[in-house]
PDB file of N, CA and C in Angstrom:
ATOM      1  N   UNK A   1       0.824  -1.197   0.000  1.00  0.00           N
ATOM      2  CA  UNK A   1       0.000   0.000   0.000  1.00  0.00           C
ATOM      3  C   UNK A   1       0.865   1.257   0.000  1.00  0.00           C
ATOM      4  N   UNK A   2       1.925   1.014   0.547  1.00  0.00           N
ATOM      5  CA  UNK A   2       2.880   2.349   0.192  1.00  0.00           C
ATOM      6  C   UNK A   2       3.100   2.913  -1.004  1.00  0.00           C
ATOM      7  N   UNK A   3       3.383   1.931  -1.189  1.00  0.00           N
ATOM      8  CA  UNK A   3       4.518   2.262  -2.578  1.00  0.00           C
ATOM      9  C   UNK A   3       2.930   2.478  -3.114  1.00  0.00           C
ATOM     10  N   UNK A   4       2.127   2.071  -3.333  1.00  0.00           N
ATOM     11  CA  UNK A   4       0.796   2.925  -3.995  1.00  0.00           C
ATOM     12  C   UNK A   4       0.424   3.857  -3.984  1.00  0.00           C
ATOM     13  N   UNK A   5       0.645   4.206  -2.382  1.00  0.00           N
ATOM     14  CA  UNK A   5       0.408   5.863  -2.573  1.00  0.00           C
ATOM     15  C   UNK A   5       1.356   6.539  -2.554  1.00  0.00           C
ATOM     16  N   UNK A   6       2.723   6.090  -2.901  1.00  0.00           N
ATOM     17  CA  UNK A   6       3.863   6.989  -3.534  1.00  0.00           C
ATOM     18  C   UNK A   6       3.673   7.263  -5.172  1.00  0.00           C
ATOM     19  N   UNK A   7       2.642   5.834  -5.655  1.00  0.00           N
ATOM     20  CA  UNK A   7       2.429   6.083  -6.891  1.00  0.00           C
ATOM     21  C   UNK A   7       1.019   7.454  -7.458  1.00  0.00           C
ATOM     22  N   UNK A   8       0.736   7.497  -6.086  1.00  0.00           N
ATOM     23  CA  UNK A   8      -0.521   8.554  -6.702  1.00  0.00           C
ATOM     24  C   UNK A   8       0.159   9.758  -6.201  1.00  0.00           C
ATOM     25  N   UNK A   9       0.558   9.766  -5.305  1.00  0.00           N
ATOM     26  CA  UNK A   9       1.469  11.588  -4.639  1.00  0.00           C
ATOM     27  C   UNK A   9       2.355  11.708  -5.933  1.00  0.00           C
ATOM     28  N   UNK A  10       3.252  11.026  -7.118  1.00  0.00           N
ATOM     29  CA  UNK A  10       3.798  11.196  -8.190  1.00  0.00           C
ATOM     30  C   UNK A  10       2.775  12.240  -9.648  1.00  0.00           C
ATOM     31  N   UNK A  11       1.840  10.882  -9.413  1.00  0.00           N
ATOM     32  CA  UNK A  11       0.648  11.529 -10.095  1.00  0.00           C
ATOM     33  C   UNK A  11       0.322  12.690 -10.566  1.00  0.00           C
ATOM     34  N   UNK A  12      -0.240  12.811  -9.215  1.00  0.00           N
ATOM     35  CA  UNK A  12      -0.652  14.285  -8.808  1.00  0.00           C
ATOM     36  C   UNK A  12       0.048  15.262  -8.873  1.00  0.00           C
ATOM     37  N   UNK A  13       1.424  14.667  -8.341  1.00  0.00           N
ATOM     38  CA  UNK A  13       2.455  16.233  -8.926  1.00  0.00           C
ATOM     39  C   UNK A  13       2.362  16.772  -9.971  1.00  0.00           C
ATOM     40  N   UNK A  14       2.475  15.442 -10.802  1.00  0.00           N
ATOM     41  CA  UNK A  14       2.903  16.130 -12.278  1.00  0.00           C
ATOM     42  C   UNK A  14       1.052  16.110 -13.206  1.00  0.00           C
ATOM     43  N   UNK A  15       0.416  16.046 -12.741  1.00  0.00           N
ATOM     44  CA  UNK A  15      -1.147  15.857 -13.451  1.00  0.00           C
ATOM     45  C   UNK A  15      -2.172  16.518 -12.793  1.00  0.00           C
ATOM     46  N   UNK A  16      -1.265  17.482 -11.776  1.00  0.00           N
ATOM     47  CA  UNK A  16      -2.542  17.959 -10.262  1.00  0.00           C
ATOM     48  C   UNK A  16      -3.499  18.823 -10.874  1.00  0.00           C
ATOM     49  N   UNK A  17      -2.857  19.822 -12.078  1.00  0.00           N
ATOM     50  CA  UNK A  17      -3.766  20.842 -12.443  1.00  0.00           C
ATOM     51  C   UNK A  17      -4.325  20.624 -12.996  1.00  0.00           C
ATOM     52  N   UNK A  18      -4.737  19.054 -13.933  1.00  0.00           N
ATOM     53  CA  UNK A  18      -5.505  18.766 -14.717  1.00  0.00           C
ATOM     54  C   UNK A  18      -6.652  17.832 -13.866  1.00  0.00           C
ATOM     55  N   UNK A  19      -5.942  16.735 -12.891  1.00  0.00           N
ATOM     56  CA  UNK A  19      -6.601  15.638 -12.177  1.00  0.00           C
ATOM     57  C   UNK A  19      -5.604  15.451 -11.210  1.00  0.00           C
ATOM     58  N   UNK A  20      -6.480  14.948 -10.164  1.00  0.00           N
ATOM     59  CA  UNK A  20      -6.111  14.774  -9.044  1.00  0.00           C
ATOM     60  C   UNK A  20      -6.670  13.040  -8.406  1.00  0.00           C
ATOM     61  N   UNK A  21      -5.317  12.209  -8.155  1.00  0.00           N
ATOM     62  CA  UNK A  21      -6.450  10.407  -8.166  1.00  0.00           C
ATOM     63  C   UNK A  21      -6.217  10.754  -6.475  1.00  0.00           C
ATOM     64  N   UNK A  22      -7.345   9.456  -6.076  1.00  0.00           N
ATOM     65  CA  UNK A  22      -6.780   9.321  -4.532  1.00  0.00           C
ATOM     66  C   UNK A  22      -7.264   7.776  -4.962  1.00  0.00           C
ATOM     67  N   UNK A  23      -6.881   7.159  -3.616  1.00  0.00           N
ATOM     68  CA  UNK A  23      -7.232   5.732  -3.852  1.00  0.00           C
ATOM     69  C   UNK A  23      -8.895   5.822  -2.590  1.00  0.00           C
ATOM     70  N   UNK A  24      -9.413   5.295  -3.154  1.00  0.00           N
ATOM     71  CA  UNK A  24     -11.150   4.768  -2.483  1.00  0.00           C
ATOM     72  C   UNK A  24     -10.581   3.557  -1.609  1.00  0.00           C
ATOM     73  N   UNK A  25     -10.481   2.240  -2.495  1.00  0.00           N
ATOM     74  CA  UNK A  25      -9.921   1.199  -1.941  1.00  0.00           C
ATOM     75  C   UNK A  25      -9.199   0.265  -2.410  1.00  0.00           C
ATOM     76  N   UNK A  26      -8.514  -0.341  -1.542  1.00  0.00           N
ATOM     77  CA  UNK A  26      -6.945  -0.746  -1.578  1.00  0.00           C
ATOM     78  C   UNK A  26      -7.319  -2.479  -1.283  1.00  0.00           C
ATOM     79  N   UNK A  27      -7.498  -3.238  -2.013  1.00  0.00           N
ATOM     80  CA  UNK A  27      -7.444  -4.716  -1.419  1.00  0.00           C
ATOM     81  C   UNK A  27      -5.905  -5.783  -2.225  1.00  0.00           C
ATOM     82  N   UNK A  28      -6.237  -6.608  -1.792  1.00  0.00           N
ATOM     83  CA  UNK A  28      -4.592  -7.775  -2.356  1.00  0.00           C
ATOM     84  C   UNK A  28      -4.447  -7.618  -3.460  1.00  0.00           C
ATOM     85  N   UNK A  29      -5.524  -7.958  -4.091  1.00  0.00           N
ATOM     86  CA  UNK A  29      -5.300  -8.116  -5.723  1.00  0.00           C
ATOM     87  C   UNK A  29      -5.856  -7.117  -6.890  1.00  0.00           C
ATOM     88  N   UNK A  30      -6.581  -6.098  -6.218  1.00  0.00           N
ATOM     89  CA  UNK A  30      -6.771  -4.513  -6.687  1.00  0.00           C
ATOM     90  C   UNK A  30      -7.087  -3.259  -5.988  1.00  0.00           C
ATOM     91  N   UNK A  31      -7.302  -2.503  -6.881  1.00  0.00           N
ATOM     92  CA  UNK A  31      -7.395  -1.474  -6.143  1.00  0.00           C
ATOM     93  C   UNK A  31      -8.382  -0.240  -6.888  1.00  0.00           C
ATOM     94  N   UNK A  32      -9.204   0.797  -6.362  1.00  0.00           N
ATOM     95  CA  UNK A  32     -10.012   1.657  -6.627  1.00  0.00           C
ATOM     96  C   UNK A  32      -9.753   2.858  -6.690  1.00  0.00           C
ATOM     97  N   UNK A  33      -9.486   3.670  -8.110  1.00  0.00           N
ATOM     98  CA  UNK A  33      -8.445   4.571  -7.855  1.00  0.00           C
ATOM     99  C   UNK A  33      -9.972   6.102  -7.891  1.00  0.00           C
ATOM    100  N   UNK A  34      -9.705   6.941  -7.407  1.00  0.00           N
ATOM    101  CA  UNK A  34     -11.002   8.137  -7.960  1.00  0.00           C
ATOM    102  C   UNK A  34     -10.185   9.362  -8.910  1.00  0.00           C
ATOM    103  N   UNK A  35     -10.667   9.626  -9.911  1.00  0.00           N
ATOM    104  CA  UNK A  35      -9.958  10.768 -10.683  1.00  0.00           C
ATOM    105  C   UNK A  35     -11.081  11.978 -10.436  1.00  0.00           C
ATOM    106  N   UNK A  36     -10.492  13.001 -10.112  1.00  0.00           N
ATOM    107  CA  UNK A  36     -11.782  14.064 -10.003  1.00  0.00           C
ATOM    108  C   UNK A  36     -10.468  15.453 -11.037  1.00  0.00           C
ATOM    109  N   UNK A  37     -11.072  16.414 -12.019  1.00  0.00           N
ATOM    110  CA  UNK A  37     -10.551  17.106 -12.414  1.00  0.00           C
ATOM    111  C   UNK A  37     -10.986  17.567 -13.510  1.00  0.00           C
ATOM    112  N   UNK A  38     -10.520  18.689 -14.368  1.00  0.00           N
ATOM    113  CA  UNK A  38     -10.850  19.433 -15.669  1.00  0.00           C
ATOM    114  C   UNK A  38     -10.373  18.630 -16.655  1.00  0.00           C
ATOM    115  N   UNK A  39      -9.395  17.502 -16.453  1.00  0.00           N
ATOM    116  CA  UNK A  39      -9.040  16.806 -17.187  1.00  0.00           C
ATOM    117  C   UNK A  39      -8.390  17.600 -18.683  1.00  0.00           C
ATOM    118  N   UNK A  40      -7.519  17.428 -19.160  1.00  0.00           N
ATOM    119  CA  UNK A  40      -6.776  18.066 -20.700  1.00  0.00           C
ATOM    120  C   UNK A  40      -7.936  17.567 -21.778  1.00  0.00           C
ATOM    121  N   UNK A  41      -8.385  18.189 -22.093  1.00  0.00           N
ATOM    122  CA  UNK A  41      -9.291  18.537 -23.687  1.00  0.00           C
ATOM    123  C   UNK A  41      -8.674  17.667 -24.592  1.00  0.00           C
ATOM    124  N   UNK A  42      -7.453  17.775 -24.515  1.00  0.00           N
ATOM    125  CA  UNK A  42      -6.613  17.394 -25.775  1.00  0.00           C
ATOM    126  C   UNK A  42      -6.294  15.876 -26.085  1.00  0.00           C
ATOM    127  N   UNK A  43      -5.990  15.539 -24.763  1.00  0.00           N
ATOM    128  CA  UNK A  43      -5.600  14.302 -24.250  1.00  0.00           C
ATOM    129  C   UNK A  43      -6.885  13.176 -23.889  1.00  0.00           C
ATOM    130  N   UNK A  44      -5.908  12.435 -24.285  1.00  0.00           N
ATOM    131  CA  UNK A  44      -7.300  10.777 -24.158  1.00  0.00           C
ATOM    132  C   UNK A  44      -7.718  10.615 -22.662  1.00  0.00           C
ATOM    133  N   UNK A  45      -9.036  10.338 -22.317  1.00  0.00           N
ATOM    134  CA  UNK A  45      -9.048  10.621 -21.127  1.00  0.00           C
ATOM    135  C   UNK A  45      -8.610   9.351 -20.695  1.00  0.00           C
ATOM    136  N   UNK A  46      -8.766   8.417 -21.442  1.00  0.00           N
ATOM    137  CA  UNK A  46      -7.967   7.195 -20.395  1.00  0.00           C
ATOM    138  C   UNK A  46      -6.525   6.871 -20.472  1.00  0.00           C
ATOM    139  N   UNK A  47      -6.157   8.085 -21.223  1.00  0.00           N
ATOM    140  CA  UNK A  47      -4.565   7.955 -21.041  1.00  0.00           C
ATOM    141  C   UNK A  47      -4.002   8.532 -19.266  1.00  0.00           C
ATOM    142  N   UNK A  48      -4.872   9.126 -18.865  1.00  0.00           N
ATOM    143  CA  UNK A  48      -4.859   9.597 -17.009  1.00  0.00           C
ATOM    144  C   UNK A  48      -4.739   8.142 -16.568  1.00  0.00           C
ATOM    145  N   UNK A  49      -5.723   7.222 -17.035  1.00  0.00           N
ATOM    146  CA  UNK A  49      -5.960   5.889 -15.966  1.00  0.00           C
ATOM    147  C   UNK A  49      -5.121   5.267 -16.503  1.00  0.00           C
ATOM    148  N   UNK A  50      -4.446   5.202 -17.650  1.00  0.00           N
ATOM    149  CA  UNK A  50      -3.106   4.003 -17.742  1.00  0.00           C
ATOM    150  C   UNK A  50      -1.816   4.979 -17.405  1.00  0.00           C
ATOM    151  N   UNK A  51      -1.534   6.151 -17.021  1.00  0.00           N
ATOM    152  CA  UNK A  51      -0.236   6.537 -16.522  1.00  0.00           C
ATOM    153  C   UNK A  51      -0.181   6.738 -14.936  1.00  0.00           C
ATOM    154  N   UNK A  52      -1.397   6.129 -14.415  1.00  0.00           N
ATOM    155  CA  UNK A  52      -0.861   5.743 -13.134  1.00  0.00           C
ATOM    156  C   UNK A  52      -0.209   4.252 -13.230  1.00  0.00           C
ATOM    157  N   UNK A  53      -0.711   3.368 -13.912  1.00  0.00           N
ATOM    158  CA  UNK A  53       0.071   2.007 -14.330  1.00  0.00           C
ATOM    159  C   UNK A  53       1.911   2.546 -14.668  1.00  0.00           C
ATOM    160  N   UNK A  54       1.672   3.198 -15.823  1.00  0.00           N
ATOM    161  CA  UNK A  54       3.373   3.662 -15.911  1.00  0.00           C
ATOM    162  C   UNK A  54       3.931   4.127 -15.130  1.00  0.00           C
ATOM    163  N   UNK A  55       3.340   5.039 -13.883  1.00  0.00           N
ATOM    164  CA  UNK A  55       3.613   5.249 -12.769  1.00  0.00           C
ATOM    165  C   UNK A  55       4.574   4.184 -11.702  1.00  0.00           C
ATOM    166  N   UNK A  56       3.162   3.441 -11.862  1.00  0.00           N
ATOM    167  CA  UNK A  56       3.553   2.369 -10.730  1.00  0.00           C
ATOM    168  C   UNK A  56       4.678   1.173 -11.097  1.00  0.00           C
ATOM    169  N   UNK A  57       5.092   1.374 -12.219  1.00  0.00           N
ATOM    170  CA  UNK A  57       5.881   0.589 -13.098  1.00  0.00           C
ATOM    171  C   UNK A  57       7.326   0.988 -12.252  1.00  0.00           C
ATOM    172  N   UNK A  58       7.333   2.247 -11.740  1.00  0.00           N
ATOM    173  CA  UNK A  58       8.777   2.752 -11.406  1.00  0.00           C
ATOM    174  C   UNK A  58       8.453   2.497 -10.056  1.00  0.00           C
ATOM    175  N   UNK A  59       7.503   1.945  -9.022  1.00  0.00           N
ATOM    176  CA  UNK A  59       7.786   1.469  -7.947  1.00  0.00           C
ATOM    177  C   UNK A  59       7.692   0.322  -7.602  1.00  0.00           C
ATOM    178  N   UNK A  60       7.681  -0.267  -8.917  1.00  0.00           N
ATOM    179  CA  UNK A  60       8.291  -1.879  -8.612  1.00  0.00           C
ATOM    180  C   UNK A  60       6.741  -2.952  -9.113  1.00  0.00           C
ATOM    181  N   UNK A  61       5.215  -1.831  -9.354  1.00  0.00           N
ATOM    182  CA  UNK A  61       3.722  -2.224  -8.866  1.00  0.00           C
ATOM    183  C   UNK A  61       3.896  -2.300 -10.336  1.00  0.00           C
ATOM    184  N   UNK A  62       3.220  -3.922 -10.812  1.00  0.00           N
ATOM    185  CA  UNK A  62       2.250  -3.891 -11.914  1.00  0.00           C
ATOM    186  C   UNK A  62       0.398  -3.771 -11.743  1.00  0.00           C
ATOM    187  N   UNK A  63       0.613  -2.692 -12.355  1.00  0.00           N
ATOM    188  CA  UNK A  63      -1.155  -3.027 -12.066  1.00  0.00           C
ATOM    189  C   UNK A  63      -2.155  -2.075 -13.350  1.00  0.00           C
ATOM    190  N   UNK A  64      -2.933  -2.526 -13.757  1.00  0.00           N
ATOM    191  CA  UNK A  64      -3.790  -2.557 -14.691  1.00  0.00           C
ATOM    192  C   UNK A  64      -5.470  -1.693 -15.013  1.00  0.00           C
ATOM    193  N   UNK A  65      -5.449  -0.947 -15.109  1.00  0.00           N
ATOM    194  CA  UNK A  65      -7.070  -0.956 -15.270  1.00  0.00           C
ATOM    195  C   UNK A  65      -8.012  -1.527 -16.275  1.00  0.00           C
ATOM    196  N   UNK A  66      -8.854  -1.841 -15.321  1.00  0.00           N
ATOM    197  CA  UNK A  66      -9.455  -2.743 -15.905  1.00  0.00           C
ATOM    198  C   UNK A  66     -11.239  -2.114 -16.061  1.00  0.00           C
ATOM    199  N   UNK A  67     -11.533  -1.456 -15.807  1.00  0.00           N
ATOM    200  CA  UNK A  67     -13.121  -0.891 -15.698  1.00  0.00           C
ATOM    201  C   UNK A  67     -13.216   0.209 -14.971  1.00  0.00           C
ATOM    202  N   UNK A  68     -14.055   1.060 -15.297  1.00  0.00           N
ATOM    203  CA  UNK A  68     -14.343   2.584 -15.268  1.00  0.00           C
ATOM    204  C   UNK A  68     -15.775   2.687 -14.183  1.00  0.00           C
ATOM    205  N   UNK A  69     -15.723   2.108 -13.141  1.00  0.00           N
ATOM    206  CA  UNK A  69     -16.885   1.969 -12.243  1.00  0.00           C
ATOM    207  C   UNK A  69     -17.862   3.048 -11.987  1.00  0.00           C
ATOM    208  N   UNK A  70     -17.763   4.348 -12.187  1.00  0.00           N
ATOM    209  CA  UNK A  70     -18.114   5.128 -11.599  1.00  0.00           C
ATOM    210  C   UNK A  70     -17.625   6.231 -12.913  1.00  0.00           C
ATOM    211  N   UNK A  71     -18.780   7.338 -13.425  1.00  0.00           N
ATOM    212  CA  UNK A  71     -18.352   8.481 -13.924  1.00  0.00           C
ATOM    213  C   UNK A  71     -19.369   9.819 -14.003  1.00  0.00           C
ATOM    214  N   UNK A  72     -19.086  10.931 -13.911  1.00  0.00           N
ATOM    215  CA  UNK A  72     -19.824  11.978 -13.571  1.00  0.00           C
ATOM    216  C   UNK A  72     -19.086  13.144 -14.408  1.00  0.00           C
ATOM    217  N   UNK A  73     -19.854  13.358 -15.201  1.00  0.00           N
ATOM    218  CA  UNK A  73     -19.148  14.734 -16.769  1.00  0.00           C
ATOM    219  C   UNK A  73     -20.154  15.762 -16.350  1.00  0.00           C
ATOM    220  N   UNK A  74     -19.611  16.998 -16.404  1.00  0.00           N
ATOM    221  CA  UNK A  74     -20.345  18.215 -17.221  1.00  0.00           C
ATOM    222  C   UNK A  74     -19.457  18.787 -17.498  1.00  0.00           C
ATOM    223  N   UNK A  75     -19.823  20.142 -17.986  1.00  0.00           N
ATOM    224  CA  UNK A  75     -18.939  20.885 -19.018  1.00  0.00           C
ATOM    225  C   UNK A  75     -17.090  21.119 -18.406  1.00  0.00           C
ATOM    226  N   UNK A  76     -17.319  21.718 -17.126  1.00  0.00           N
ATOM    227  CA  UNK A  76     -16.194  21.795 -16.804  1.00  0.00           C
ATOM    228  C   UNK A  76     -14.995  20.932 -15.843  1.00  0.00           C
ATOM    229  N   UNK A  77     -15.835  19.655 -15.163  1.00  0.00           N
ATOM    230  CA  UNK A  77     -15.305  18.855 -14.468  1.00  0.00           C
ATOM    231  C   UNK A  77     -15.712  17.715 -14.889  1.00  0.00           C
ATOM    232  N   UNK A  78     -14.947  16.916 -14.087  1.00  0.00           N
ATOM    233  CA  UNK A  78     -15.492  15.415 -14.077  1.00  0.00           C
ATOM    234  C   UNK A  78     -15.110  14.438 -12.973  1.00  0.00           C
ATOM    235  N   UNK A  79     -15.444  13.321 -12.813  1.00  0.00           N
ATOM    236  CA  UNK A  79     -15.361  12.306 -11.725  1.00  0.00           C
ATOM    237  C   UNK A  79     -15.435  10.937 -11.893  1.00  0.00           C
ATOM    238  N   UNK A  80     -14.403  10.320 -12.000  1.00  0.00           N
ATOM    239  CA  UNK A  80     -14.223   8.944 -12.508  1.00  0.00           C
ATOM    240  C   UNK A  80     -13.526   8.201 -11.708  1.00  0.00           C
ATOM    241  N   UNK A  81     -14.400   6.837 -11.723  1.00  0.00           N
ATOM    242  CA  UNK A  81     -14.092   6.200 -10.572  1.00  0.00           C
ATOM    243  C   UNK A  81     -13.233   4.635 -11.016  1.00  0.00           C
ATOM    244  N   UNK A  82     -12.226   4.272 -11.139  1.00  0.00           N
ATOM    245  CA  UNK A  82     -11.623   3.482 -11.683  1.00  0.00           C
ATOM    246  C   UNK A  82     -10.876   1.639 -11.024  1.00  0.00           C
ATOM    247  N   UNK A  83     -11.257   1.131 -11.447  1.00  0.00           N
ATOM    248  CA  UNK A  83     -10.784  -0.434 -10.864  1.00  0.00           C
ATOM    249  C   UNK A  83      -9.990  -0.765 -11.900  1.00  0.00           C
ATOM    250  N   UNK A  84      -8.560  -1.357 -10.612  1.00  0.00           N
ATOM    251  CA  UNK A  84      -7.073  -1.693 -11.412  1.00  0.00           C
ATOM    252  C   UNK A  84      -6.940  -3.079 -10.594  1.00  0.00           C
ATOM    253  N   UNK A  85      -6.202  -3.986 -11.256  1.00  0.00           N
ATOM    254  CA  UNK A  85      -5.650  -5.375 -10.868  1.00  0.00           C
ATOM    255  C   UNK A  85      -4.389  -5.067 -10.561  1.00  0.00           C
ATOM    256  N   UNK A  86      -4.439  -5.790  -9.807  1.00  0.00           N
ATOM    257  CA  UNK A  86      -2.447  -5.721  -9.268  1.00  0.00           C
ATOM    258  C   UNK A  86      -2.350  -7.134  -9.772  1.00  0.00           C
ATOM    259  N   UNK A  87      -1.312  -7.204 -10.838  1.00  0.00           N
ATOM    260  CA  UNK A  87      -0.710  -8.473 -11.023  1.00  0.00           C
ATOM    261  C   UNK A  87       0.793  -8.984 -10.026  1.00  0.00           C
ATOM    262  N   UNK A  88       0.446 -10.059  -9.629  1.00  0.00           N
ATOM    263  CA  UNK A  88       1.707 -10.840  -8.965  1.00  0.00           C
ATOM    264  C   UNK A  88       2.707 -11.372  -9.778  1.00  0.00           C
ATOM    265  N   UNK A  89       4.088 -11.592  -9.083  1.00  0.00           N
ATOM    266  CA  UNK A  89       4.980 -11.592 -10.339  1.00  0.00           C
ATOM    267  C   UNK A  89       5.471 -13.437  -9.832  1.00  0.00           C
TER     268      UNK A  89
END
């Protein structure tokens, strides 16, 4: 669980002004990440939910998303609620 949330405090540094993740919940074999933010126009929005994976790649964590549980759009925000697998090595 550390090193997980070393992987979202990374995140956020570098993605804070666009999105901001926190983790909901944390179990063995996944985990529930929340994206709330203006998100980049430009950019794929699920390129946010696979660069916490590349993220976590540099703390040693494979892990995956896998389904978009939760989402809430209007014009200027949004709220997406995301489920990732932690693969074992």
């Amino acid at each position: 669980m550390e090193k997980l949330d070393y992987v979202i405090k990374e995140f956020n540094k570098w993605h804070g002004r666009e999105a901001q993740a926190r983790i909901l919940e944390a179990k063995e074999d996944e985990v529930i990440i929340e994206f709330r933010g203006t998100f980049c126009k430009t950019c794929g929005l699920y390129d946010y939910f696979d660069d916490i994976a590349w993220e976590a790649i540099d703390f040693g964590l494979k892990i995956k998303p896998v389904e978009v549980v939760e989402s809430e759009e209007d014009f200027e925000e949004g709220r997406y609620v995301v489920r990732y697998k932690l693969e074992r090595d």
